[in-house]
Structure formats: structure tokens, C-alpha cells
C-alpha atoms as a PDB file:
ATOM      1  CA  UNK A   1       0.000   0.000   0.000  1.00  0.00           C
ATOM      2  CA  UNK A   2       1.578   3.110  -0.661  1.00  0.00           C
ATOM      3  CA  UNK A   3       2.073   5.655   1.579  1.00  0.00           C
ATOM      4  CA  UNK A   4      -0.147   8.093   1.506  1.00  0.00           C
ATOM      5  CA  UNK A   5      -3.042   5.747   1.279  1.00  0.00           C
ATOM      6  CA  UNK A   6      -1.999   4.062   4.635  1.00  0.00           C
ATOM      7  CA  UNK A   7      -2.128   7.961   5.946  1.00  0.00           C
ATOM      8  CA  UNK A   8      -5.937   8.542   4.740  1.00  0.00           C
ATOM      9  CA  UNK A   9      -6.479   5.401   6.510  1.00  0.00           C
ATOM     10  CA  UNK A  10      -4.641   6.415   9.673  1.00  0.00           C
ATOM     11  CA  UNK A  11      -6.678   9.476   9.270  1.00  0.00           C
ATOM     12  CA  UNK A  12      -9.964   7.760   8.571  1.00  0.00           C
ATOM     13  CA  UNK A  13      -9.566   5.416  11.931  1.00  0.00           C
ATOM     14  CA  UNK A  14      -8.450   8.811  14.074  1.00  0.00           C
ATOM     15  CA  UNK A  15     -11.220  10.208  12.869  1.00  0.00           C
ATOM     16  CA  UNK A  16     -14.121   7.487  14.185  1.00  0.00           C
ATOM     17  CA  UNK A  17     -12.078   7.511  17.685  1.00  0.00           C
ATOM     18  CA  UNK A  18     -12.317  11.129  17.962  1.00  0.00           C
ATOM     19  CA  UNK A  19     -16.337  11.305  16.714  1.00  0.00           C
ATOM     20  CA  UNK A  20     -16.460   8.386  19.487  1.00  0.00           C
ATOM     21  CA  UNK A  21     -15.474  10.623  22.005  1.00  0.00           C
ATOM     22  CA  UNK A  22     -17.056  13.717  20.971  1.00  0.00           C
ATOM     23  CA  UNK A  23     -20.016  11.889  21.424  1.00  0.00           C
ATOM     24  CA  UNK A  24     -19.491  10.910  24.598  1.00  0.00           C
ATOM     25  CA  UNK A  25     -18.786  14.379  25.898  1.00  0.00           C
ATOM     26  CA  UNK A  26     -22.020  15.579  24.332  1.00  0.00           C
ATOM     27  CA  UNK A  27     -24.435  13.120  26.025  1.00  0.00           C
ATOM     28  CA  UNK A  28     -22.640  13.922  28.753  1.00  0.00           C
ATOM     29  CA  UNK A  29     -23.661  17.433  28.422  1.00  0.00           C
ATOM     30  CA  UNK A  30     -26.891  16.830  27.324  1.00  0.00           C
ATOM     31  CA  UNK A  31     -27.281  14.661  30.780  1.00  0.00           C
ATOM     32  CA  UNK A  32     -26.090  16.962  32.738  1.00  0.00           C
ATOM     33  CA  UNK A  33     -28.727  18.151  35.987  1.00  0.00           C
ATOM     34  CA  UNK A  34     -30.618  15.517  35.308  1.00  0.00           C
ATOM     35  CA  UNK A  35     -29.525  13.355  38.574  1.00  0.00           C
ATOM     36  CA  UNK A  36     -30.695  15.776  40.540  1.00  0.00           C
ATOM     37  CA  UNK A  37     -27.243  17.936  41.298  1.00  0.00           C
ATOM     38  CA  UNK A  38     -27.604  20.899  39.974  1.00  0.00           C
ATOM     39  CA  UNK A  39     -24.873  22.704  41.721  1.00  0.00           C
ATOM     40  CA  UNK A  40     -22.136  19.500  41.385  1.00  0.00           C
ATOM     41  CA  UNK A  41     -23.094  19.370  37.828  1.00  0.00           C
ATOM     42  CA  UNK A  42     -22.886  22.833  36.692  1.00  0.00           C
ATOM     43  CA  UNK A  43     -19.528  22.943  38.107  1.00  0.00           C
ATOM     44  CA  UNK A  44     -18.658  20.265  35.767  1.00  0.00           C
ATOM     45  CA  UNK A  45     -19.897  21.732  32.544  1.00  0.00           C
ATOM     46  CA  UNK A  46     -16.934  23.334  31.843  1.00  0.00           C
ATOM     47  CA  UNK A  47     -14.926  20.642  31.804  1.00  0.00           C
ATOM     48  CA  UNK A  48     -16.666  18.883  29.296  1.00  0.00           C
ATOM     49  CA  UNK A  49     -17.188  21.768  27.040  1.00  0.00           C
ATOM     50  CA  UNK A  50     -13.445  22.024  27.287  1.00  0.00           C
ATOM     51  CA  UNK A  51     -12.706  18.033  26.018  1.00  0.00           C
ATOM     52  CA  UNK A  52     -15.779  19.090  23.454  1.00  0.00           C
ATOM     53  CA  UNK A  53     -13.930  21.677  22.305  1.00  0.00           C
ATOM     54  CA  UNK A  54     -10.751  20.212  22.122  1.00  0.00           C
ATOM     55  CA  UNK A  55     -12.180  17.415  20.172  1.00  0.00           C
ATOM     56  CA  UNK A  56     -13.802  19.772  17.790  1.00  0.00           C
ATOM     57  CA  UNK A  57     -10.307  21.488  17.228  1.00  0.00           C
ATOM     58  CA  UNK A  58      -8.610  17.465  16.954  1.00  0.00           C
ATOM     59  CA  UNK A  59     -11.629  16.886  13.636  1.00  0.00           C
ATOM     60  CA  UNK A  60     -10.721  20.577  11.995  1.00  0.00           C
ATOM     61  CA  UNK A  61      -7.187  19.291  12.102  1.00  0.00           C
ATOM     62  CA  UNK A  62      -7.353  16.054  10.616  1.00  0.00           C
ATOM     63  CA  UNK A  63     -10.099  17.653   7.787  1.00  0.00           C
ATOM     64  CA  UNK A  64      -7.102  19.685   7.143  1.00  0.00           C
ATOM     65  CA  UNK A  65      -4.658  16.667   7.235  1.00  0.00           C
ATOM     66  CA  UNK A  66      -7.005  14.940   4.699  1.00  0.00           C
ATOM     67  CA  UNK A  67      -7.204  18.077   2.245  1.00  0.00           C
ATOM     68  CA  UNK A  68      -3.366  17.594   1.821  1.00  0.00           C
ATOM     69  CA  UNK A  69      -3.341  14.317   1.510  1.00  0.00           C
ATOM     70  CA  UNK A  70      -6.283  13.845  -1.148  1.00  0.00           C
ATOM     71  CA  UNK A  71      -4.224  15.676  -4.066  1.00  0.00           C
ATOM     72  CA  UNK A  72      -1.895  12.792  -3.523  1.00  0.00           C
ATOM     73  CA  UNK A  73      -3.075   9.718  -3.365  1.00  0.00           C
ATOM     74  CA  UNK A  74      -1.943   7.821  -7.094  1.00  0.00           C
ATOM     75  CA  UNK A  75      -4.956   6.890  -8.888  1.00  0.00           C
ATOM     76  CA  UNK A  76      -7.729   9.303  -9.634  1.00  0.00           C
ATOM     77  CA  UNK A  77     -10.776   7.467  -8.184  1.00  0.00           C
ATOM     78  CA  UNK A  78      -8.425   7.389  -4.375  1.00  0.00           C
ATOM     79  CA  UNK A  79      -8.750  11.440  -5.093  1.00  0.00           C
ATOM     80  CA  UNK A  80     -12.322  11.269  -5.928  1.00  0.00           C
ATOM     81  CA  UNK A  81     -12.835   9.213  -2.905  1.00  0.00           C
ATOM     82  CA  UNK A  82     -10.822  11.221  -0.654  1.00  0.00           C
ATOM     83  CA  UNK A  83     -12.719  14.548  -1.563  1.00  0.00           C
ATOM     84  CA  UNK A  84     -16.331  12.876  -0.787  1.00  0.00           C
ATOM     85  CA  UNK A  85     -14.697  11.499   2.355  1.00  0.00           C
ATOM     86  CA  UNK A  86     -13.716  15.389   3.113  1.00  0.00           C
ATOM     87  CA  UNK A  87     -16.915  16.372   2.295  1.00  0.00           C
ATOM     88  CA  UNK A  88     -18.487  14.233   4.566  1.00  0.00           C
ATOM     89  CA  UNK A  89     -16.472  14.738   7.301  1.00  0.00           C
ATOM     90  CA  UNK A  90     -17.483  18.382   7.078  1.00  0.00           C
ATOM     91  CA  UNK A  91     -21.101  17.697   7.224  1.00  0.00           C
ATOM     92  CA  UNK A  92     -20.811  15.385  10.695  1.00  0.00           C
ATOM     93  CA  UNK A  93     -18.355  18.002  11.429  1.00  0.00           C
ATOM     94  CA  UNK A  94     -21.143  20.399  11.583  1.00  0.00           C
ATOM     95  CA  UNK A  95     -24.117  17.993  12.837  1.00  0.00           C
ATOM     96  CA  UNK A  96     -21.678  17.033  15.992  1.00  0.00           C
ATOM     97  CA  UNK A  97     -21.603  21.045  16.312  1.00  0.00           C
ATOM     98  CA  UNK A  98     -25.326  21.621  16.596  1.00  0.00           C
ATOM     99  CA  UNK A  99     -25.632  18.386  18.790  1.00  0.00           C
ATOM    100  CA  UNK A 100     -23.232  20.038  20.849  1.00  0.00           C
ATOM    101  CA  UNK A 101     -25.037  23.305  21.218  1.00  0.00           C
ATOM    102  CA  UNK A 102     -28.374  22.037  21.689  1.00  0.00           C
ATOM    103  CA  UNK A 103     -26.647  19.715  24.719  1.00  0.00           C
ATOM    104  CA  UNK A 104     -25.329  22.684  26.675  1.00  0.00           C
ATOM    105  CA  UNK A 105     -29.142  24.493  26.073  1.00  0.00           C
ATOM    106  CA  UNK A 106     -30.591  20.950  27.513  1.00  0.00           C
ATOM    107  CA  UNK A 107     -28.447  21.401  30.466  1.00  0.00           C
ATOM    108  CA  UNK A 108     -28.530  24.664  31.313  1.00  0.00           C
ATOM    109  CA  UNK A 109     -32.378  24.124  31.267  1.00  0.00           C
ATOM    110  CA  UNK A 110     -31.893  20.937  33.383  1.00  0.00           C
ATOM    111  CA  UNK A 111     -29.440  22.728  36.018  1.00  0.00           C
ATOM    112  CA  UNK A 112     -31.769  25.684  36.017  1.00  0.00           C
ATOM    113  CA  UNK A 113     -34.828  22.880  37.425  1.00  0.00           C
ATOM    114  CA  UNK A 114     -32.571  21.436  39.385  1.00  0.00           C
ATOM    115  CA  UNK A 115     -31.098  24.281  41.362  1.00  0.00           C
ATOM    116  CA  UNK A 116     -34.740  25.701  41.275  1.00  0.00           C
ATOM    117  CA  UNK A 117     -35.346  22.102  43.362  1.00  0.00           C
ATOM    118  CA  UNK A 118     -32.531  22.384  45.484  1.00  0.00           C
ATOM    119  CA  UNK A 119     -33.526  25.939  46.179  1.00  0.00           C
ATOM    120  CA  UNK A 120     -36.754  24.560  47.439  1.00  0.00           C
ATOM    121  CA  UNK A 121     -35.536  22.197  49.446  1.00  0.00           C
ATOM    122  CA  UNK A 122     -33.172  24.623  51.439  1.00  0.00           C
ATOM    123  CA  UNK A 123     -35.644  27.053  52.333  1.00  0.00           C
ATOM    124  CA  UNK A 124     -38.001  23.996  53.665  1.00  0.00           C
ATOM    125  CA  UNK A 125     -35.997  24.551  56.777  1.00  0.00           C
ATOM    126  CA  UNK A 126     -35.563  21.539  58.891  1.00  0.00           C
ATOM    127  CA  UNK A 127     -32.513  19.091  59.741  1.00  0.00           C
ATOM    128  CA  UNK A 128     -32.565  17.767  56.176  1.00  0.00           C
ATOM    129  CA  UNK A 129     -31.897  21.263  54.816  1.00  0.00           C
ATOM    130  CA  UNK A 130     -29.604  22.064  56.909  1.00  0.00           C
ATOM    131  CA  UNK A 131     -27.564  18.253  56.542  1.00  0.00           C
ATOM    132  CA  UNK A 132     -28.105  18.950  52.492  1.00  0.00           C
ATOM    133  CA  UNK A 133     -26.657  22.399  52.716  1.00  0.00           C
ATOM    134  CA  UNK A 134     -23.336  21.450  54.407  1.00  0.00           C
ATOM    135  CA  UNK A 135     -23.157  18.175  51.969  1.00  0.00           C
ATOM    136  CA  UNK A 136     -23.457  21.179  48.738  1.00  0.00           C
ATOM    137  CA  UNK A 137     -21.051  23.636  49.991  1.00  0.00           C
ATOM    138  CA  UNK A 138     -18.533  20.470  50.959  1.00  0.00           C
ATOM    139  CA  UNK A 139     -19.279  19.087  47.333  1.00  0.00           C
ATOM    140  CA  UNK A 140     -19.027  22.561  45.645  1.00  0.00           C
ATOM    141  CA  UNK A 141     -15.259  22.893  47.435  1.00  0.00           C
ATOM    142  CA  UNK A 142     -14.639  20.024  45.997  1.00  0.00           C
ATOM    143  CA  UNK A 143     -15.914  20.589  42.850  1.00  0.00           C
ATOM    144  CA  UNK A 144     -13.943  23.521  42.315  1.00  0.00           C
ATOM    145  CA  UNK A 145     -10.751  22.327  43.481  1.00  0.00           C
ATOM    146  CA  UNK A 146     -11.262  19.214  41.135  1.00  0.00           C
ATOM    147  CA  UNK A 147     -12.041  21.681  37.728  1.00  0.00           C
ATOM    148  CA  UNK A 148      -8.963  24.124  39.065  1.00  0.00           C
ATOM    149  CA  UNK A 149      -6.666  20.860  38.802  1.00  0.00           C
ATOM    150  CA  UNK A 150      -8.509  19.827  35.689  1.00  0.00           C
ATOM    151  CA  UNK A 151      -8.363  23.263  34.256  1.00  0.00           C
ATOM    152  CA  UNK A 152      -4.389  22.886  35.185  1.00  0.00           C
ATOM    153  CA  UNK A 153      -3.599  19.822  33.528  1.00  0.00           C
ATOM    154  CA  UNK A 154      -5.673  20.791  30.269  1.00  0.00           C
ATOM    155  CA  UNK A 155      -3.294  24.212  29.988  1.00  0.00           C
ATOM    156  CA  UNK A 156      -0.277  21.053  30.669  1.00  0.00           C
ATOM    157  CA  UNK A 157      -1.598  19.041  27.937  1.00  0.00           C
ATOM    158  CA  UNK A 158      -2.180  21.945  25.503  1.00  0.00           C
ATOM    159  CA  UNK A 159       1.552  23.174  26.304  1.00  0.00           C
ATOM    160  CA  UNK A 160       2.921  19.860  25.413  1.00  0.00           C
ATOM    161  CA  UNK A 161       0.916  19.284  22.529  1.00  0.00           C
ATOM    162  CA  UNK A 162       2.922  22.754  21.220  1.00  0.00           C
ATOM    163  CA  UNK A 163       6.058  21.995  22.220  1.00  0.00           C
ATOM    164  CA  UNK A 164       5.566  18.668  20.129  1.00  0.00           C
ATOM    165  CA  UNK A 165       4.506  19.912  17.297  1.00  0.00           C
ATOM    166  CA  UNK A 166       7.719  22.809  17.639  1.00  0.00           C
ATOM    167  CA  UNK A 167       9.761  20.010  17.969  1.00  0.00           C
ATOM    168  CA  UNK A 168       7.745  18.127  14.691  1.00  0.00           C
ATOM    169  CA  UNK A 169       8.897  21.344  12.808  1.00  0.00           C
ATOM    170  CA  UNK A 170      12.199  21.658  14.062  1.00  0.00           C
ATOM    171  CA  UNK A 171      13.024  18.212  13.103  1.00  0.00           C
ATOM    172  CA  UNK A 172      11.102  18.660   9.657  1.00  0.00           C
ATOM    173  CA  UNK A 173      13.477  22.012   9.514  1.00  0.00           C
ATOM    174  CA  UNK A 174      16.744  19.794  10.021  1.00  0.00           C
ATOM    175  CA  UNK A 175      15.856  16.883   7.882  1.00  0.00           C
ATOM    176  CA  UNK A 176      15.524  19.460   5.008  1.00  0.00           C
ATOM    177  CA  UNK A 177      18.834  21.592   5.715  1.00  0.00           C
ATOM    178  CA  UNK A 178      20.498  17.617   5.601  1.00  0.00           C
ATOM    179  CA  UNK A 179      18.983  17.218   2.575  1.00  0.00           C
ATOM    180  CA  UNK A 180      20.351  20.401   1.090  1.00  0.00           C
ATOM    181  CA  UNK A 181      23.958  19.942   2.746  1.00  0.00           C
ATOM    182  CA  UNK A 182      23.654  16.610   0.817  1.00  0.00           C
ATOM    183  CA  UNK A 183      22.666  18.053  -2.528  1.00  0.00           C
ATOM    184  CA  UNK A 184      25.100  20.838  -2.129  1.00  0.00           C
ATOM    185  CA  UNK A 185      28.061  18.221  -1.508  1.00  0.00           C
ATOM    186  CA  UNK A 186      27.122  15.987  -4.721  1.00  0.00           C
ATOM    187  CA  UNK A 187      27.189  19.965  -6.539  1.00  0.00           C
ATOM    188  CA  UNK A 188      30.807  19.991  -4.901  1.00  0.00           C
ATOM    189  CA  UNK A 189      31.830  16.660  -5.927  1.00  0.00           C
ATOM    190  CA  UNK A 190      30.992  16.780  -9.036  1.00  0.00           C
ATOM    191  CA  UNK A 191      32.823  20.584  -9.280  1.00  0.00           C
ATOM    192  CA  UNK A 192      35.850  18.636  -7.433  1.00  0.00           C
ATOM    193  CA  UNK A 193      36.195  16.291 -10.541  1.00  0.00           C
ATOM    194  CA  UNK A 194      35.670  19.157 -13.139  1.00  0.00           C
ATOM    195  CA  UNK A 195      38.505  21.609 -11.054  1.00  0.00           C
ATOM    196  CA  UNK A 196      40.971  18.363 -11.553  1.00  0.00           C
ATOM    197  CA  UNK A 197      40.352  18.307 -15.132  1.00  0.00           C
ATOM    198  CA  UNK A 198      40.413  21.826 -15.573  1.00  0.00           C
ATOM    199  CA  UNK A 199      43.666  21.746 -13.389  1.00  0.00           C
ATOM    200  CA  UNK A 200      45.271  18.728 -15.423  1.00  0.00           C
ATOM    201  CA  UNK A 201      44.584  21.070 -18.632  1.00  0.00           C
ATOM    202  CA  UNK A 202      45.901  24.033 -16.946  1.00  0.00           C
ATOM    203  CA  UNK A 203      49.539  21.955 -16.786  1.00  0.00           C
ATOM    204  CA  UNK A 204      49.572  20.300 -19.844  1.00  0.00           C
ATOM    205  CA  UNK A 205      49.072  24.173 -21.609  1.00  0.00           C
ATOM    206  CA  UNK A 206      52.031  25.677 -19.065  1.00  0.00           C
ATOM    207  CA  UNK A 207      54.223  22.488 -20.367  1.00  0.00           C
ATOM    208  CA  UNK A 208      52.951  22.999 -23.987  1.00  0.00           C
ATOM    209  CA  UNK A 209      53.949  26.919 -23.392  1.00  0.00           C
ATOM    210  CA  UNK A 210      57.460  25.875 -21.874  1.00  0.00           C
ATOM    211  CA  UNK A 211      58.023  23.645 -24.674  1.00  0.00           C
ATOM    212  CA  UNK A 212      57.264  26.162 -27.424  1.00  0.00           C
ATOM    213  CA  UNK A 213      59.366  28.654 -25.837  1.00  0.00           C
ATOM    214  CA  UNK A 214      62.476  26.386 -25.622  1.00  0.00           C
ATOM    215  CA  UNK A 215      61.827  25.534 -29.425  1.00  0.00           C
ATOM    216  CA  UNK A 216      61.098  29.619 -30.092  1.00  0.00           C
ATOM    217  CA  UNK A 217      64.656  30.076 -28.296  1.00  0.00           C
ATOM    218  CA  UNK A 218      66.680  27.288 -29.950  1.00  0.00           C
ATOM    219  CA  UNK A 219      64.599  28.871 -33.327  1.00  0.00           C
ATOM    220  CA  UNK A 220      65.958  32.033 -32.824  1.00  0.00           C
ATOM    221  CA  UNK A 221      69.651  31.299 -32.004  1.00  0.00           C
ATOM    222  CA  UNK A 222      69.753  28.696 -35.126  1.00  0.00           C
ATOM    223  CA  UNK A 223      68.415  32.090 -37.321  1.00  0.00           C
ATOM    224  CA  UNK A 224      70.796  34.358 -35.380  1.00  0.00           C
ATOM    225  CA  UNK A 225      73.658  31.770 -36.189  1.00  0.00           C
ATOM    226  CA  UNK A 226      72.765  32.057 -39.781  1.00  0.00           C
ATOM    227  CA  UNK A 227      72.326  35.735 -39.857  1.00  0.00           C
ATOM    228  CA  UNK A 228      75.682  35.666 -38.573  1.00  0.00           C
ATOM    229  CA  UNK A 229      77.324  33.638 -40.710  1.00  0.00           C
ATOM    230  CA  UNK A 230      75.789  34.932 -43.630  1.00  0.00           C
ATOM    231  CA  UNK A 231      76.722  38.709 -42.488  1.00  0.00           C
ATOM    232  CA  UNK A 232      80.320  37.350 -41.905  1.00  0.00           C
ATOM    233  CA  UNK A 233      80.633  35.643 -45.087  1.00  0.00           C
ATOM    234  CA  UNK A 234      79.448  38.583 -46.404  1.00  0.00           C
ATOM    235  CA  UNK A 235      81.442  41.446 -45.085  1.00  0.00           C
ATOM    236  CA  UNK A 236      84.772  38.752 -46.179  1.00  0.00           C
ATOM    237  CA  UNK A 237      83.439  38.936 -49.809  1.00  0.00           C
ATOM    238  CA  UNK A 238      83.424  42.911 -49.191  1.00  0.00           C
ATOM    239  CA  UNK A 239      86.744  42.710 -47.571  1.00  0.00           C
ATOM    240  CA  UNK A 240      88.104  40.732 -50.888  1.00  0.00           C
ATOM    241  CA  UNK A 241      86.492  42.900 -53.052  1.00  0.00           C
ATOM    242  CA  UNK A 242      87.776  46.194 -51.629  1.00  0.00           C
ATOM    243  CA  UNK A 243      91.255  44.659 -51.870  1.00  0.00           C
ATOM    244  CA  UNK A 244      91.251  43.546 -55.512  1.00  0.00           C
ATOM    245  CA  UNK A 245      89.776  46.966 -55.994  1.00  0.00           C
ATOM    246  CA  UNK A 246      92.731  48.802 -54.253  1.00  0.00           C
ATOM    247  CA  UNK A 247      95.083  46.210 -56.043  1.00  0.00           C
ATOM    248  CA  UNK A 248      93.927  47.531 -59.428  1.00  0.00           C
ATOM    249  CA  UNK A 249      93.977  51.027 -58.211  1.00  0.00           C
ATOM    250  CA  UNK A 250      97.383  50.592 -57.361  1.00  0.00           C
ATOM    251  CA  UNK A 251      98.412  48.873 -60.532  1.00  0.00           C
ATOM    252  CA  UNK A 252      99.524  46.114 -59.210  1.00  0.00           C
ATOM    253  CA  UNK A 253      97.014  43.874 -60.747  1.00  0.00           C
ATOM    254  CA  UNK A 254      95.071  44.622 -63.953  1.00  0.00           C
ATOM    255  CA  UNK A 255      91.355  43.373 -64.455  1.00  0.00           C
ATOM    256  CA  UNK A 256      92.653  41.145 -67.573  1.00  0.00           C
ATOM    257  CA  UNK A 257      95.163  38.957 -65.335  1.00  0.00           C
ATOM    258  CA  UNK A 258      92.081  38.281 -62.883  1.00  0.00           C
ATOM    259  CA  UNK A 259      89.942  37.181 -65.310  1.00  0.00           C
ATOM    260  CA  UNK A 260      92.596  34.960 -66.871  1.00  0.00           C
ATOM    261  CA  UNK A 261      93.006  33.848 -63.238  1.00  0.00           C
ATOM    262  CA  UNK A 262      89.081  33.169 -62.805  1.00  0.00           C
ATOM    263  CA  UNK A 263      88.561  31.242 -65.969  1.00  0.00           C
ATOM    264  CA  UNK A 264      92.282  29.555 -66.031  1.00  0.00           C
ATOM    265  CA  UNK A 265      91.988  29.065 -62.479  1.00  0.00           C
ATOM    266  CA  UNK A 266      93.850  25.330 -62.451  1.00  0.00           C
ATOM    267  CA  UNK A 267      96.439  25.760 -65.264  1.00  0.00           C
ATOM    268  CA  UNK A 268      98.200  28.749 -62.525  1.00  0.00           C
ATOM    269  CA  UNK A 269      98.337  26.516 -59.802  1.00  0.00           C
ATOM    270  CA  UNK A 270     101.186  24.637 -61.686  1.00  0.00           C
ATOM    271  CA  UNK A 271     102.783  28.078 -62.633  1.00  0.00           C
ATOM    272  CA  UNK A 272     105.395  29.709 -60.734  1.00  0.00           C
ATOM    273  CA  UNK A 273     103.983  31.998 -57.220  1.00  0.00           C
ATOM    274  CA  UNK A 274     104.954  35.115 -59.179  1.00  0.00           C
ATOM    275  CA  UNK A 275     101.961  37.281 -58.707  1.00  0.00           C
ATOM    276  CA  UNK A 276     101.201  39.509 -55.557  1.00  0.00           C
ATOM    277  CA  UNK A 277      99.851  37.797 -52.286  1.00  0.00           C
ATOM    278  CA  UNK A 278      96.261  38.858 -53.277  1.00  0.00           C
ATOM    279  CA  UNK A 279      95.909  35.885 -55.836  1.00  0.00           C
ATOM    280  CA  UNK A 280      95.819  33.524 -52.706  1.00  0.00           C
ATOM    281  CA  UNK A 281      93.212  35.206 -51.594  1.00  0.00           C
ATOM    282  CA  UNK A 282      91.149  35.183 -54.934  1.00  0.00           C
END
């Protein structure tokens, strides 16, 4: 049986014990001066108004309880059924309310005879009156202190039923901040595992940024190696060229004998070293 359908039935048998005592208290009421005590029983009208009342309060509640629970239940017919149950409930709800007034009318008119008799009786004079007279005021001291005490305990049991029902909410209150500690530590879990990934990222780009500045840097030197050799073989080419140029200022030289020298270039290594020391460096 599911859940909420075991409620409405917890509901349902609260209900019938409550009604059952309701009921009780109202004949009660309703038979109240009738035994011929007026003054005993009017002194303990109160008290059974109060456990009327109480009951009344104990039905509103649980019509309220079954309101909730009626949008609930699974299938739709449960709902329907639930709703004419409420309804119902509301009309006995109401019927219990008028029994109870016309009970306290019934014995207010029954007290009213039977202190009207009692009345009678003590201004008859006599040693019965006066023997019934001490026997009421004894009873009425008694009756009083009895509905103080009961008075007491009903303020008792009202207090505890509040503090119960603080303590239902408070413990409602912590079971839902548990369940939102748990939710928010799956949230961090699962953030946990993303941070590692992001952090496992995070080094594998600082390596990758290492790596392409040590190839950037060995990059660089190789170009700035061949910059430099190609400036140095360059400014040597100058060099020779500025000193064939002053050796043909000079005279030394003429432009004929290097050509000669560039195209005949293996027949003068056999020849004789009889030219200036700039053909070694040509």
C-alpha cells in the first residue's frame, strides 16, 4: 500500500475515535442536571465543554490533514474518494456542532430545574436542609478544586501538545537543511572532478607553453647563427672585393690577369707563385 493511502487510513480510523469521544462528551452534556445535582453538575460543565472543544479542534485538524493528503493519493478514483470522504467529514463536522449546542441548552435548562429544586428544598428549613446544605457547599469545594486541577492539567496538555509539534517542525526544519547539505556536496563533488580536469589542462598548456618557448629560443639562435654567418661571409666577400679593388687602383694587378686567373683558375696553380699575395686570396 503506498504511503499516503496508509495515511488517509490512519486518518480515517483517528477520525471514528475522535467522533467516538465527541459523542461521549455531548451526552454527557446533554445529561447533565438531570440526577438531581444541579450545583455539582454545573460545576462540571466546563470541563466537558473544554474536552468538546478540544475534540472539535482534533476533527478541523485532521479535515485539514485529509485536504493535503487527497491531491496525492496515485490513482484518480483514491482522489475522488478522498474529496467525498472530506466532504463528509465536514457535514458530521457540523451535525456534531449543533448536537453540541443544543446539549449545553438541555443542560442549562436541566441545572436551572434542578437548582430551582434544590432551592426549594433549602428554604423547607428543617434538619434535612440544613444536613443537604453542608453536603453542597462540601461538594461545591470540591468541585472547584477538582475543575482548578482539571483546568491545570488541560493548559499542561495543551503546552505539550505545542512543544511537540515545535519540535515536529524543528526536526522537519533539520531533515531538510540535511537534505540540502547533501545536494550541495554531490554539486561539490561533481565541481571537485571538473577543477581536476580543468587543473590537469591548466599543466599540460604551461608544459605545452614551456616547450614552445624552448623551441622559439633554440629557433631564434639557429636564425641568429645564420644571420651571422651569412653577415660574416658577407662582409669577407666585401673585404676581398675592396682589396682587388685597391690592387687595381694601385696597378699592381690589372682586371685582364684576374679574369685569366678566374677562368684559367687550375692551369696557374702549376705556374710559378709570381703574382702579388692577393691571388691567394682570390
Amino acid at each position: 500500500m503506498d504511503e499516503v493511502t496508509q495515511a488517509v487510513e490512519n486518518l480515517k480510523k483517528d477520525w471514528s475515535q475522535v467522533v467516538a469521544q465527541l459523542e461521549v462528551c455531548i451526552a454527557a452534556i446533554g445529561s447533565c442536571g438531570m440526577m438531581g445535582k444541579g450545583t455539582e453538575e454545573a460545576n462540571s460543565l466546563p470541563r466537558l465543554n473544554g474536552s468538546a472543544q478540544d475534540a472539535l479542534q482534533l476533527l478541523n485538524a485532521l479535515q485539514c490533514r485529509l485536504d493535503l493528503l487527497a491531491e496525492q493519493l496515485p490513482s484518480f478514483e483514491e482522489v475522488q474518494s478522498g474529496q467525498a470522504t472530506l466532504g463528509s467529514w465536514k457535514e458530521q463536522c457540523q451535525k456534531l456542532r449543533a448536537s453540541l449546542r443544543s446539549a449545553n441548552l438541555q443542560a442549562k435548562a436541566n441545572i436551572k430545574k434542578a437548582a430551582e429544586e434544590e432551592r426549594k428544598l433549602l428554604l423547607g428549613g428543617g434538619e434535612e436542609s440544613t444536613i443537604r446544605r453542608r453536603n453542597l457547599q462540601t461538594k461545591a469545594g470540591m468541585t472547584s478544586a477538582a475543575e482548578s486541577i482539571t483546568e491545570s492539567l488541560r493548559r499542561s496538555r495543551q503546552l505539550m501538545v505545542q512543544e511537540v509539534e515545535r519540535s515536529a517542525n524543528t526536526l522537519s526544519t533539520f531533515d531538510e537543511s540535511t537534505s540540502v547539505l547533501r545536494q550541495a556536496e554531490g554539486e561539490y563533488q561533481g565541481q571537485r572532478s571538473l577543477l581536476m580536469r580543468t587543473r590537469g589542462l591548466l599543466s599540460t598548456m604551461q608544459r605545452q607553453d614551456v616547450l614552445d618557448r624552448i623551441i622559439l629560443t633554440i629557433g631564434f639562435l639557429i636564425f641568429s647563427l645564420a644571420v651571422l654567418y651569412v653577415v660574416s661571409r658577407r662582409i669577407g666577400l666585401l673585404t676581398l672585393q675592396r682589396k682587388l679593388a685597391d690592387a687595381i687602383r694601385s696597378g699592381s694587378i690589372s682586371a685582364e690577369d684576374i679574369v685569366g686567373k678566374v677562368q684559367h683558375g687550375p692551369a696557374l696553380t702549376n705556374a710559378p707563385p709570381t703574382a702579388p699575395a692577393v691571388y691567394d686570396e682570390l
